[in-house]
Protein backbone atom coordinates (compact mmCIF):
# COMPACT_ATOMS: atom_id res chain seq x y z
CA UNK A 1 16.38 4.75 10.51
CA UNK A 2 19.47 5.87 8.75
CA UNK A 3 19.31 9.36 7.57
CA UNK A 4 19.93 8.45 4.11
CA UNK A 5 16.57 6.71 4.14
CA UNK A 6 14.70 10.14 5.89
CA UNK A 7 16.11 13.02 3.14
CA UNK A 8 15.93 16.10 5.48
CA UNK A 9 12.24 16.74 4.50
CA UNK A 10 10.61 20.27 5.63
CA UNK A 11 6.99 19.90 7.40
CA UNK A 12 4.82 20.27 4.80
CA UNK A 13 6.56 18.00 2.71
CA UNK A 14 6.27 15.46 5.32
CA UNK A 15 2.72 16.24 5.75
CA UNK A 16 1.46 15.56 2.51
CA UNK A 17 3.09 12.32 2.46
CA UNK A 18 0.70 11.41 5.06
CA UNK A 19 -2.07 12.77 4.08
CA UNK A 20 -1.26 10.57 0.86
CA UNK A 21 -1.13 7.63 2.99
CA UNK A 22 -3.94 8.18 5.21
CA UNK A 23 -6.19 8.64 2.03
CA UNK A 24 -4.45 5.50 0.01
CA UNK A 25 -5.24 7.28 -3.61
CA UNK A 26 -4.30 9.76 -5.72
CA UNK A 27 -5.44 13.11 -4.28
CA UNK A 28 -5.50 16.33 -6.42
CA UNK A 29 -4.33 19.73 -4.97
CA UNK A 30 -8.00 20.64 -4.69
CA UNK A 31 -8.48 17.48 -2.37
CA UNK A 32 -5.55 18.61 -0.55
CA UNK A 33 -6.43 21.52 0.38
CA UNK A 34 -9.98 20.59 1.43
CA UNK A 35 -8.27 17.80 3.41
CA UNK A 36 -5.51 19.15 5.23
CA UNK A 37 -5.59 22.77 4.10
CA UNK A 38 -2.43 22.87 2.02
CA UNK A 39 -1.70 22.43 -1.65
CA UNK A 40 1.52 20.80 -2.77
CA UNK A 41 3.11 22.45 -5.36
CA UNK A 42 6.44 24.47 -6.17
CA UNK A 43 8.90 23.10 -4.61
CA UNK A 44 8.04 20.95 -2.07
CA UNK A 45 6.13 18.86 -4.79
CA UNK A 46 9.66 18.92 -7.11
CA UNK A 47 11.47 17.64 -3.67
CA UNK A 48 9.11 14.93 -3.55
CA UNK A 49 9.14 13.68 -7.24
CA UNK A 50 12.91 14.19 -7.29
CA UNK A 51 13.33 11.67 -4.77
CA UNK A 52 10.90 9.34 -5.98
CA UNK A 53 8.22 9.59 -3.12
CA UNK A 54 5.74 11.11 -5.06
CA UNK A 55 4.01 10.73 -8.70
CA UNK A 56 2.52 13.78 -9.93
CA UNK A 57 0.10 14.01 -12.72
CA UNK A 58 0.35 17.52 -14.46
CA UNK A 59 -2.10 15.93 -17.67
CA UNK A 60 -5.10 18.16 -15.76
CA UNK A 61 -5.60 20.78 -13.46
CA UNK A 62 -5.72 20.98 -10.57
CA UNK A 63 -2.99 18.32 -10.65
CA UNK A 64 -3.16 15.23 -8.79
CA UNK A 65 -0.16 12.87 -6.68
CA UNK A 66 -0.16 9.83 -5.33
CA UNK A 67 2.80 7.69 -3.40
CA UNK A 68 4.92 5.77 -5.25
CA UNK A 69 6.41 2.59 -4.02
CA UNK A 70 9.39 4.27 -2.43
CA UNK A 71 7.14 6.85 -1.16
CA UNK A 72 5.05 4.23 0.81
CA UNK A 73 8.15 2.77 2.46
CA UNK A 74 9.29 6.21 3.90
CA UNK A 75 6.17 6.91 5.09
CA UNK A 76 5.57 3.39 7.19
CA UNK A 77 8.64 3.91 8.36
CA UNK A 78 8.87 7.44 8.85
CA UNK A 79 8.14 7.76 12.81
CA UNK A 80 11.77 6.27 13.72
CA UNK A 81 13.51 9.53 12.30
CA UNK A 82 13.72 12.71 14.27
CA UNK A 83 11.08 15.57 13.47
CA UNK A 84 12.36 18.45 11.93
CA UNK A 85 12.67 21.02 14.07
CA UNK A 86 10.42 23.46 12.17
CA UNK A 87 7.59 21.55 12.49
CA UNK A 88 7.51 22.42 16.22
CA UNK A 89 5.13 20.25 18.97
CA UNK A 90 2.59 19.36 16.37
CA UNK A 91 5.39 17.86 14.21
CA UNK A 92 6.55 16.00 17.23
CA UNK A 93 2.73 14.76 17.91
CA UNK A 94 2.41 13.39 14.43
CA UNK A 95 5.48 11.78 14.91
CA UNK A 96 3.84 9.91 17.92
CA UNK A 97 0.84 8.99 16.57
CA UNK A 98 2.32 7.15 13.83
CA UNK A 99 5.01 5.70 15.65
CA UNK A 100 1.92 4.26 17.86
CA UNK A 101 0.11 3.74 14.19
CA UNK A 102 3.34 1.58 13.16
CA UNK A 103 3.44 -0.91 16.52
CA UNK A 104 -0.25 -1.53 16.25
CA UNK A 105 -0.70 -2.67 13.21
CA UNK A 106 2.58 -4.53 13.32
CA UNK A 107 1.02 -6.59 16.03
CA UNK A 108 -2.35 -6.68 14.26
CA UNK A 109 -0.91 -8.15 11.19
CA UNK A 110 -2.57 -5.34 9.35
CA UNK A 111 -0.54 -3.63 6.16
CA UNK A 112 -0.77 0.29 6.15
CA UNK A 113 -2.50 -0.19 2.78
CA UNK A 114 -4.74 -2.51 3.64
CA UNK A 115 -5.70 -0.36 6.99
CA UNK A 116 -6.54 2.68 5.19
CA UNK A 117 -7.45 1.41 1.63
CA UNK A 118 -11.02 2.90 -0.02
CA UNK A 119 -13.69 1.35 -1.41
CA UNK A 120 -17.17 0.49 -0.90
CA UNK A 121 -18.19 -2.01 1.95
CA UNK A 122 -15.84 -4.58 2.49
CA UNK A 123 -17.24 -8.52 1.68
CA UNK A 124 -18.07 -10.27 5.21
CA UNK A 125 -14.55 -11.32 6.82
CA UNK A 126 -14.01 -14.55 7.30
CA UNK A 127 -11.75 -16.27 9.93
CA UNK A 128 -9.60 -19.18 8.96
CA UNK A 129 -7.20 -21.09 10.79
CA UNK A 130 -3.90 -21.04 8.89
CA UNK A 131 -4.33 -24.76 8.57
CA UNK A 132 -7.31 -23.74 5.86
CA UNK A 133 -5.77 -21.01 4.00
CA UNK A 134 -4.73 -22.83 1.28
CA UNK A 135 -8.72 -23.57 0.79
CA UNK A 136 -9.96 -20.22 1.66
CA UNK A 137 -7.59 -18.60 -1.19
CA UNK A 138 -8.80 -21.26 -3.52
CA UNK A 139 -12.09 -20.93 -2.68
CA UNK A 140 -11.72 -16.32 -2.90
CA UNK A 141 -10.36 -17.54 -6.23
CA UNK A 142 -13.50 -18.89 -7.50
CA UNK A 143 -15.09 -16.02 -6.23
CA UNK A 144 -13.67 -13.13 -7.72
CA UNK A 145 -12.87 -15.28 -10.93
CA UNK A 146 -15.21 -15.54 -13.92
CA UNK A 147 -13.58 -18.92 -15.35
CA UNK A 148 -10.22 -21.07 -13.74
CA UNK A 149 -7.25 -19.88 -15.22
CA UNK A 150 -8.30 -16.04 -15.12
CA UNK A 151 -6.19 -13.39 -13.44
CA UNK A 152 -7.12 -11.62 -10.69
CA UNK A 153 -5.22 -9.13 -8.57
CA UNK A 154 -3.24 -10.38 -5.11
CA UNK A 155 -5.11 -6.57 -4.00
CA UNK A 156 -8.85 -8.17 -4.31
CA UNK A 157 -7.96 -11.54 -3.31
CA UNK A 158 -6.36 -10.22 0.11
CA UNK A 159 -9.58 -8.30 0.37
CA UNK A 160 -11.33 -11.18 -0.36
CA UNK A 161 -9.55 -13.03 2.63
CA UNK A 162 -10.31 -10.83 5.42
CA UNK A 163 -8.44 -10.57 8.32
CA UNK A 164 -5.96 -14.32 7.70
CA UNK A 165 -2.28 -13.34 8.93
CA UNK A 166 -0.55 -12.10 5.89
CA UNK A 167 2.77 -13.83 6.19
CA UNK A 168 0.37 -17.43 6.55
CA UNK A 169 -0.65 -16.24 3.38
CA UNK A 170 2.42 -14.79 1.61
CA UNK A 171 3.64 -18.28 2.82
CA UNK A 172 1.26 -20.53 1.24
CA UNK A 173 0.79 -18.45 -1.65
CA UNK A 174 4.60 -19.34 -2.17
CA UNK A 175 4.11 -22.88 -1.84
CA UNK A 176 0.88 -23.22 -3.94
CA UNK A 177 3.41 -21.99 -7.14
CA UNK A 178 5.14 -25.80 -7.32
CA UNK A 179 1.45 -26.52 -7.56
CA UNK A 180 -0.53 -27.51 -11.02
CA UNK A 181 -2.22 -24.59 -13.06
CA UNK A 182 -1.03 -22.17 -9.81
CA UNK A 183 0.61 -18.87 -11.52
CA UNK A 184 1.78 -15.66 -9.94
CA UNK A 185 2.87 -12.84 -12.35
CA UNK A 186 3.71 -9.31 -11.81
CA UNK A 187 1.88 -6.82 -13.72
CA UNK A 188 4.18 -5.09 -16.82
CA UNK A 189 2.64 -1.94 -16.86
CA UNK A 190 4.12 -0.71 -13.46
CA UNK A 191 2.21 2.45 -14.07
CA UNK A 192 -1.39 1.34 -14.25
CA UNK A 193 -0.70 -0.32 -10.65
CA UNK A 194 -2.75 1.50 -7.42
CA UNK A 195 -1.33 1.92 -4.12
CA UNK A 196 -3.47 -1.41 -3.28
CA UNK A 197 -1.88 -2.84 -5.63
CA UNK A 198 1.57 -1.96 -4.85
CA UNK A 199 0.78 -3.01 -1.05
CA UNK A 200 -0.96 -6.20 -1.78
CA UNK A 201 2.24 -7.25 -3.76
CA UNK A 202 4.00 -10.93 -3.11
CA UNK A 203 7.49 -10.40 -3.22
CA UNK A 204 9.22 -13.34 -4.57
CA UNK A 205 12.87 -13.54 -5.22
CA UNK A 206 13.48 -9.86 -6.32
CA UNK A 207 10.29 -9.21 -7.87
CA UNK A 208 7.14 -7.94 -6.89
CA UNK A 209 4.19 -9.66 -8.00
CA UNK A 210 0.52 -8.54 -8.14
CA UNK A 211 -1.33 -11.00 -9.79
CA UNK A 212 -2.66 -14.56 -9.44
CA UNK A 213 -4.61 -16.81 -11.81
CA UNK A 214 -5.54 -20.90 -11.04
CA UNK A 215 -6.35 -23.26 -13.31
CA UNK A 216 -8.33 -26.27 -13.59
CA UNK A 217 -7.08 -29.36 -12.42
């Protein structure tokens, strides 16, 4: 990785961007320290904002950060860059664990986000052969959907899909927009978009897009 893309960040800083990752949602200081026994504040948090890795909400106390989009490509990515020195042998170990991390779910076919998102329990997986995932994302559709032509997010229906190869299904989501009543939007309000949201996304063209809504034929 190009140093430009790895900023010359100190231990900690490089910590909590994992610890942000690992959780998948916006942690407060309070959470952080209960978590991983470190706060981020002063100014490795203004390091972190300044480049755009991190959003922090200062509206209540203790405040609370969460990856931003930028943020979440570092840290996927973040194992190919030398440790800094400071961090020492247990800088180097993280580094190898989510190097390892990286390769696994690479060959899994499993998103970062999607491998450590929260929630509740997860609906039954179901296996498809890609030759059915056109039908098993119409049929998640009418699932999460009250009525046809609703929107739903790409987040729940990927959820929804269980473990189908995501570039099948990037692929035929694609080719389902030539498709009657088919729309794929992004959402305006960048903002009010979670991390699952931001990883679920279907990039198309030069846009991200989060949301998908089918209507009767």
């Amino acid at each position: 990785m190009p140093d430009a893309d790895f900023p010359g960040l100190t231990p900690t800083q490089i910590q909590a961007l994992v610890v942000l990752m690992a959780e998948a949602r916006e942690l407060t200081n309070s959470d952080l320290k209960d978590l991983a026994g470190f706060t981020l504040t002063g100014a490795d948090n203004k390091k972190l904002e300044t480049l755009g890795l991190v959003m922090t909400d200062r509206s209540h106390r203790p405040f609370s950060h969460q990856l931003t989009d930028k943020g979440w490509r570092l840290v996927r990515e973040i194992h190919a860059s030398t440790p800094p020195k400071a961090g020492g042998s247990a800088g180097k170990t993280l580094f190898v664990l989510l190097g390892n991390l990286h390769r696994s779910l690479d060959r899994l076919h499993v998103s970062h986000g999607e491998f450590f998102k929260q929630g509740g329990a997860a609906a039954p997986a179901r296996v498809v052969e890609p030759v059915d995932v056109e039908t098993a994302i119409r049929t998640a559709y009418r699932e999460l959907a009250t009525r046809p032509g609703d929107w739903i997010g790409l987040a729940d229906l990927r959820e929804r899909l269980g473990p189908v190869d995501r570039s099948t299904v990037d692929d035929t989501l694609r080719g389902m927009l030539g498709q009657a009543g088919v729309r794929i939007i992004p959402i305006a309000n960048t903002k009010a978009l979670k991390p699952r949201d931001r990883e679920a996304a279907l990039r198309i063209g030069d846009e991200d897009n989060h949301a998908l809504a089918i209507g009767s034929t």
